[in-house]
Protein backbone atom coordinates (compact mmCIF):
# COMPACT_ATOMS: atom_id res chain seq x y z
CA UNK A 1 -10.43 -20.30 -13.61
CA UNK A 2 -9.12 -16.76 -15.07
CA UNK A 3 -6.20 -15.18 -13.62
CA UNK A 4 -6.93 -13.62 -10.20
CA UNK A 5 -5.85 -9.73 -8.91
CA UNK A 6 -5.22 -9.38 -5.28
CA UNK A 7 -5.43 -6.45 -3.69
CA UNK A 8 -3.30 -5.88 -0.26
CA UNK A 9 -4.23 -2.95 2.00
CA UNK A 10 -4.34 -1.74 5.43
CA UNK A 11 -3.30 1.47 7.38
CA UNK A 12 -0.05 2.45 9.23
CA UNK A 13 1.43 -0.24 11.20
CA UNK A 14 -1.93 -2.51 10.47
CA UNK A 15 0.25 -5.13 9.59
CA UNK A 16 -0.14 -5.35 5.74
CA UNK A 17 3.46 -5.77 5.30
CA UNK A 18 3.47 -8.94 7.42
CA UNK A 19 1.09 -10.35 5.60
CA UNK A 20 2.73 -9.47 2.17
CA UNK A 21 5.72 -11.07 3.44
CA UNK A 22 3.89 -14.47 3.78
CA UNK A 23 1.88 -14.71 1.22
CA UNK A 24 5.18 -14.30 -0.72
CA UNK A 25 6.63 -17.30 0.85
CA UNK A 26 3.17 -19.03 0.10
CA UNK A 27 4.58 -18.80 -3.84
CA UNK A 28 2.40 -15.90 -4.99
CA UNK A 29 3.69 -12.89 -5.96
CA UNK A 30 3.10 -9.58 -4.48
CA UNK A 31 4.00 -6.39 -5.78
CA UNK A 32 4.71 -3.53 -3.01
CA UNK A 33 3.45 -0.25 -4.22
CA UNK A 34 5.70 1.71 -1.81
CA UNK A 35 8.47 0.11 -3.28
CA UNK A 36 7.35 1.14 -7.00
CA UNK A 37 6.67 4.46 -6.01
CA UNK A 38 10.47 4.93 -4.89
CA UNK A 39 11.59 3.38 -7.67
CA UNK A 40 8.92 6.30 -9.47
CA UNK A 41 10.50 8.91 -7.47
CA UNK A 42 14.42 7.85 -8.97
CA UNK A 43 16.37 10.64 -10.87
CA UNK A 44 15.21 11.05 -14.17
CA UNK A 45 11.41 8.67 -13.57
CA UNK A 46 8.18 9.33 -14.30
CA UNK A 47 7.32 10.43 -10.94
CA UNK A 48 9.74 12.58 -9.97
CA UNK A 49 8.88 14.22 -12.98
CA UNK A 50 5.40 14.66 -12.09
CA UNK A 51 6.28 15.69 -8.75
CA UNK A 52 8.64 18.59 -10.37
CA UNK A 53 5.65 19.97 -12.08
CA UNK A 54 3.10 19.75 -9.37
CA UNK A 55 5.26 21.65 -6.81
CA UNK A 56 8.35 22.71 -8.48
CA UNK A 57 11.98 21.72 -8.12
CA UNK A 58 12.22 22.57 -4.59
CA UNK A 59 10.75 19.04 -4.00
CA UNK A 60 13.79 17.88 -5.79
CA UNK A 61 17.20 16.64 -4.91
CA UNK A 62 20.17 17.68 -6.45
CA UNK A 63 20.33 14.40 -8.43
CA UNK A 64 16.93 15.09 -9.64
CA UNK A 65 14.98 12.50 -7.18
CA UNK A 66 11.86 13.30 -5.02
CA UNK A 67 12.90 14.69 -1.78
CA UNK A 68 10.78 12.42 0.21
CA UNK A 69 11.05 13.83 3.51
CA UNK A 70 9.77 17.70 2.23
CA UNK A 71 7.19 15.97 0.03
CA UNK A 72 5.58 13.61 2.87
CA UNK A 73 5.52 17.25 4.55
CA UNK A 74 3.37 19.03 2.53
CA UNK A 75 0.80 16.38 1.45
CA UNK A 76 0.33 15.24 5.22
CA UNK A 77 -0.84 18.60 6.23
CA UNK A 78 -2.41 19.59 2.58
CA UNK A 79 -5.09 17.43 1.46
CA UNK A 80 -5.48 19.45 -1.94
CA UNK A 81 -1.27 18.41 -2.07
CA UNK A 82 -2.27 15.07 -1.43
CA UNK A 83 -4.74 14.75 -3.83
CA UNK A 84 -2.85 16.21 -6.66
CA UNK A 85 -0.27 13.81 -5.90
CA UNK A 86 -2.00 10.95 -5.78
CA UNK A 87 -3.90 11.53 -9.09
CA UNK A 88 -0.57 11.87 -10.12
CA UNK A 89 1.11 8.79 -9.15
CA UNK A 90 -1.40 6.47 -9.15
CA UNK A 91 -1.66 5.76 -12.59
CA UNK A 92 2.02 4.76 -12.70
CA UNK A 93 1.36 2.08 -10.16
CA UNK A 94 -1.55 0.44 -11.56
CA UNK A 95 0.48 0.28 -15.29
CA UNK A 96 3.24 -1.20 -13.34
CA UNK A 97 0.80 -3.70 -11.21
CA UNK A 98 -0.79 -4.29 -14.93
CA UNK A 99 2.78 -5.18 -16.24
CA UNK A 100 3.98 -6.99 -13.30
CA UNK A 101 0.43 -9.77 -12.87
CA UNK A 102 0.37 -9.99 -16.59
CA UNK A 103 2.03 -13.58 -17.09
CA UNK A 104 0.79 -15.00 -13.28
CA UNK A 105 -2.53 -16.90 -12.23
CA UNK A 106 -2.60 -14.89 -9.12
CA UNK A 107 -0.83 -11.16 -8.06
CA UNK A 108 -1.12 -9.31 -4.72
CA UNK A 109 -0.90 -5.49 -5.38
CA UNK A 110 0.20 -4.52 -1.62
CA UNK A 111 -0.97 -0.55 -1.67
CA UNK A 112 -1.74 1.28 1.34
CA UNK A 113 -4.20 3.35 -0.54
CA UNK A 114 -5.91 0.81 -2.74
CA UNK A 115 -9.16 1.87 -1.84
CA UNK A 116 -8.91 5.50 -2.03
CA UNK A 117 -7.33 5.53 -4.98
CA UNK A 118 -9.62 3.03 -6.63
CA UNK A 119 -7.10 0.85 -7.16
CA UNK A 120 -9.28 -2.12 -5.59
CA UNK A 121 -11.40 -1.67 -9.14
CA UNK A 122 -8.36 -3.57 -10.74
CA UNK A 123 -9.12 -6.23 -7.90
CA UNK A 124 -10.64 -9.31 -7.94
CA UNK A 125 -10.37 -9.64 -3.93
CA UNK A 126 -9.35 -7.00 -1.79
CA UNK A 127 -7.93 -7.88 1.56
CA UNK A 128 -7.57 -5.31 4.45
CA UNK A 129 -5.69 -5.47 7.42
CA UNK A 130 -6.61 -3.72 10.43
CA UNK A 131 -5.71 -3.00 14.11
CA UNK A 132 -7.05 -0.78 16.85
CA UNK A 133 -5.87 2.43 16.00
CA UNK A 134 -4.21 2.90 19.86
CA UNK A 135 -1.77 -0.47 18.57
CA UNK A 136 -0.83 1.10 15.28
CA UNK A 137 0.86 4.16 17.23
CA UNK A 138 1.89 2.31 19.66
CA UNK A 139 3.66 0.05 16.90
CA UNK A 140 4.78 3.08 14.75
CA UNK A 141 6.21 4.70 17.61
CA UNK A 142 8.26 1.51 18.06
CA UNK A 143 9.87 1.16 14.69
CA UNK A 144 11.41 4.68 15.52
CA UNK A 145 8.36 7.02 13.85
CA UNK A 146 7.76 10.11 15.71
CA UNK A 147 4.71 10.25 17.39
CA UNK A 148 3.39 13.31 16.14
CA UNK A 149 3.75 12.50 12.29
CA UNK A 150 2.58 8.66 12.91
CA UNK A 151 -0.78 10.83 14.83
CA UNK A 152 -0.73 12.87 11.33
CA UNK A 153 -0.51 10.08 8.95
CA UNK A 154 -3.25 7.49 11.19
CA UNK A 155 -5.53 10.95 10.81
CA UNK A 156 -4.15 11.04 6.72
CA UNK A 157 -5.21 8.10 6.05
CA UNK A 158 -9.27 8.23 8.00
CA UNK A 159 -11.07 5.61 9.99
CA UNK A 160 -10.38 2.57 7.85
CA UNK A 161 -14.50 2.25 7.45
CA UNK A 162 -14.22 2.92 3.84
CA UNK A 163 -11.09 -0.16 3.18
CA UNK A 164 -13.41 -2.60 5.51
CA UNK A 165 -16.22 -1.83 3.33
CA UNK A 166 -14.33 -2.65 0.06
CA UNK A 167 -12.83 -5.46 1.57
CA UNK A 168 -13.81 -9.40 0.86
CA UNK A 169 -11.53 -10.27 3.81
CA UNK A 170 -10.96 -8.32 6.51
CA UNK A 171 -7.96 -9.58 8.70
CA UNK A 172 -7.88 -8.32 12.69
CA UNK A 173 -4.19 -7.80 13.95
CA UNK A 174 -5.07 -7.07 17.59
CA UNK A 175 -3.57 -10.40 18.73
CA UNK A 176 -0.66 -12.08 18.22
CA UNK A 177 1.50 -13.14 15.23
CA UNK A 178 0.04 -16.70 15.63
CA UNK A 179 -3.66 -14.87 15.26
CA UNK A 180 -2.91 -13.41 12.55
CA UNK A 181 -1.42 -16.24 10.73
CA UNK A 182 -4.29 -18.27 11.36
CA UNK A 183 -6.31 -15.86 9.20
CA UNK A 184 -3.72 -15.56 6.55
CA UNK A 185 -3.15 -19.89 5.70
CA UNK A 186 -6.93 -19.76 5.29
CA UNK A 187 -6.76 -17.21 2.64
CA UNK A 188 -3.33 -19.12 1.10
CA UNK A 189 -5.54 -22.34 1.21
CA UNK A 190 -8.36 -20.78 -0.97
CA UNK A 191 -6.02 -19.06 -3.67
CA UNK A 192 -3.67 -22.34 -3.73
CA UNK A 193 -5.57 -23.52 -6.40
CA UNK A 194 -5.18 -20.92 -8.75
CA UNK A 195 -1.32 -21.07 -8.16
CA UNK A 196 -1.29 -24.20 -9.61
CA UNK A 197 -3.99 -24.05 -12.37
């Protein structure tokens, strides 16, 4: 069996995270595409260069990194912003996701928009988490988000139709932990296998 690309998603406070987090502990390895795109938004990287010439260097800090905060402003309320950026950025990921699953049977790519950036072509599963979309406030709202930009960036990111459509495995976080658990081991089961071979 040929080496096998995983691709993570799910919407805000979905749970994808979660199930990153344990599928990591299963042994395979999971890259976090938030966590690439900080590193892409450093002083002096790629993306905060792209950023600079997209909107200029009032989107900058003094030390030359992406001022997150003023950036997550504009796109969320500017879908020609978001776009831009995103056809920006997500090149860099997928290189790094290319460099990063190169020597492993099996690599998760954990990307909130996998789908919609057609990311989940690199893919071959795509897993999506989801959750009623009254729970993921609720759950934003209790990690400290304010409730008007979690509102903005449930509406930023659309129904979730379009991720469960792309999806092999669609995993419902409704429940409890336990629930969702359940769903995850039986997707650890099947790609055990390949983590050996």
């Amino acid at each position: 069996m040929g080496a096998q690309r995983i691709g993570l998603t799910g919407g805000l406070a979905a749970g994808k995270s979660t199930v990153g987090r344990w599928l990591e502990e299963a042994g395979i390895p999971v890259l976090d595409a938030d966590r690439v795109v900080a590193e892409l938004y450093g002083s002096g990287a790629a993306g905060a260069a792209r950023v600079q010439s997209l909107f200029g260097e009032n989107f900058l800090l003094e030390d030359g990194s992406v001022n997150r905060p003023r950036l997550a402003e504009l796109v969320f309320s500017d879908d020609e912003a978001r776009r831009q950026l995103e056809e920006a950025i997500h090149p860099l990921v997928r290189n790094r996701f290319e460099e990063f699953a190169a020597p492993e049977a099996v690599a998760v790519l954990e990307a909130t928009l996998l789908v919609e950036s057609g990311l989940n072509a690199e893919c071959d599963l795509v897993i999506t988490v989801e959750a009623d979309p009254e729970l993921r406030l609720l759950r934003a709202s209790g990690r400290g988000m304010d409730a008007e930009e979690a509102q903005r960036r449930l509406e930023a990111q659309g129904s979730g139709e379009q991720r469960r459509d792309a999806s092999h495995h669609v995993l419902w976080n409704n429940g409890s932990l336990e629930d969702l658990r359940r769903q995850v081991d039986e997707i650890i089961d099947q790609l055990k296998p390949a983590t050996r071979g």
